[in-house]
Protein backbone atom coordinates (compact mmCIF):
# COMPACT_ATOMS: atom_id res chain seq x y z
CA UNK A 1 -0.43 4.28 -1.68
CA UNK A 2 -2.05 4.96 1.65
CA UNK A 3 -5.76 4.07 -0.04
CA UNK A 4 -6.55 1.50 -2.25
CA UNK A 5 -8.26 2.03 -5.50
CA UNK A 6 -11.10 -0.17 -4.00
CA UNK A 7 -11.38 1.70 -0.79
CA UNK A 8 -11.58 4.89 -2.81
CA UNK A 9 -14.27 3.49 -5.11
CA UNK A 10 -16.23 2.33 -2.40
CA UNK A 11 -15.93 5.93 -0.69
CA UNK A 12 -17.44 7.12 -3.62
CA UNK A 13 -19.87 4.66 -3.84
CA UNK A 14 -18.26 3.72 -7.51
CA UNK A 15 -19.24 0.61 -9.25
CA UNK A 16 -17.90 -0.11 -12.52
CA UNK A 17 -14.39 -0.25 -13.47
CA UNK A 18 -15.11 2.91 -16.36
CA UNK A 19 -13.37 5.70 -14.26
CA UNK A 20 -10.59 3.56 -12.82
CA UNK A 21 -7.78 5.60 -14.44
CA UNK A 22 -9.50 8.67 -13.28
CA UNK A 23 -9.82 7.92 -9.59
CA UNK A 24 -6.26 6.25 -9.50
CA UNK A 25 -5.17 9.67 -10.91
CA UNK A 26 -7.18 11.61 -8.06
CA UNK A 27 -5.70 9.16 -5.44
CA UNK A 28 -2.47 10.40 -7.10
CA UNK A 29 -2.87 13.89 -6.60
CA UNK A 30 -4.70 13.79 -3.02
CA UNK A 31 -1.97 11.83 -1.24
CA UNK A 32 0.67 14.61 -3.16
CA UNK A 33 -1.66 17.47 -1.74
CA UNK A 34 -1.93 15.81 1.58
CA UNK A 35 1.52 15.43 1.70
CA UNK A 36 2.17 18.62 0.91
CA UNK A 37 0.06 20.13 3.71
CA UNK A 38 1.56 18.34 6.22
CA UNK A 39 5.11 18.96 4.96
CA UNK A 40 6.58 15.67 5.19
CA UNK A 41 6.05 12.08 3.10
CA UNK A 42 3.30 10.10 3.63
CA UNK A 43 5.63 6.99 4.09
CA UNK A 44 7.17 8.47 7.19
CA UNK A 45 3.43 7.02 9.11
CA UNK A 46 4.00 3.73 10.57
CA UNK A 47 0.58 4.06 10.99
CA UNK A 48 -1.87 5.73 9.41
CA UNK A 49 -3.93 8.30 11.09
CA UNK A 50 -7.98 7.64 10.24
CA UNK A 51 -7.82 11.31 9.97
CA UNK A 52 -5.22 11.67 7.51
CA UNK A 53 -7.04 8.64 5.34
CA UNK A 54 -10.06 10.42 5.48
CA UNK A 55 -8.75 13.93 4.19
CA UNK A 56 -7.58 11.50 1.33
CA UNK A 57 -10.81 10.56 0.64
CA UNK A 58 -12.08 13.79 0.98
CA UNK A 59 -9.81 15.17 -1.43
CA UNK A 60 -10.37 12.45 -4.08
CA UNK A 61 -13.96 13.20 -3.97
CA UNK A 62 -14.45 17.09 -3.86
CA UNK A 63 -11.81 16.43 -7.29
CA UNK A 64 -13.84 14.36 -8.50
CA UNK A 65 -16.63 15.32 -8.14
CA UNK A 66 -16.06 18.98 -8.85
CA UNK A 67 -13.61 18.16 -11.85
CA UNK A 68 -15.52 20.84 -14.14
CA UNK A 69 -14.81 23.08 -11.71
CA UNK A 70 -12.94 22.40 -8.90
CA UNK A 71 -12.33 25.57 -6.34
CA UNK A 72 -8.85 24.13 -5.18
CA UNK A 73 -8.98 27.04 -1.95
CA UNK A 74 -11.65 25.92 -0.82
CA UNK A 75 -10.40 22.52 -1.19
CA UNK A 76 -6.72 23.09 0.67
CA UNK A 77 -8.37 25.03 3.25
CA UNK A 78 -10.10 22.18 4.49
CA UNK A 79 -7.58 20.01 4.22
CA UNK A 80 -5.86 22.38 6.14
CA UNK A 81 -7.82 22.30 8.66
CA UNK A 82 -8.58 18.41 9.05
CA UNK A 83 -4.66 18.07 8.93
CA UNK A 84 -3.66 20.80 11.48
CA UNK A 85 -2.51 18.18 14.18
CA UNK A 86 -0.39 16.66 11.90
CA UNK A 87 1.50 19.24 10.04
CA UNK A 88 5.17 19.74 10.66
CA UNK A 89 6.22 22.77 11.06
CA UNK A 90 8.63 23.35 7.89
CA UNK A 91 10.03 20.46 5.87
């Protein structure tokens, strides 16, 4: 996990422990998406770009906060475009 379940909460500015399973889930799916865009594991970082934290966050909060109706284009276009430095070009 590149971001903590605290770290994420605190992004989010998320006190109570009610949505827990929720954000863990988002954290989840963010680092898979960000992965994804990038085209290679996260785990391949020895260290962590802030930039590629920060689309993380990003990602966990435009999902959760848009969770009724999230436009996912929008979403991956971003990320796209925060991640561009990064990104591999094939796997």
């Amino acid at each position: 996990m590149i971001v903590t379940l605290e770290q994420t909460k605190a992004w989010l500015r998320v006190e109570s422990s009610d949505e827990d399973v929720l954000i863990a889930g988002l954290i989840a799916a963010a680092e898979d998406i960000v992965s994804g865009i990038l085209r290679f594991p996260l785990s391949e970082f020895e260290d962590v770009p802030e930039t590629v934290r920060q689309a993380i966050y990003y990602a966990v909060s435009v999902m959760y906060e848009q969770r009724e109706s999230l436009d996912i284009v929008a979403l991956m276009e971003s990320l796209r475009g925060m991640l561009f430095a990064y990104r591999k070009a094939a796997w």
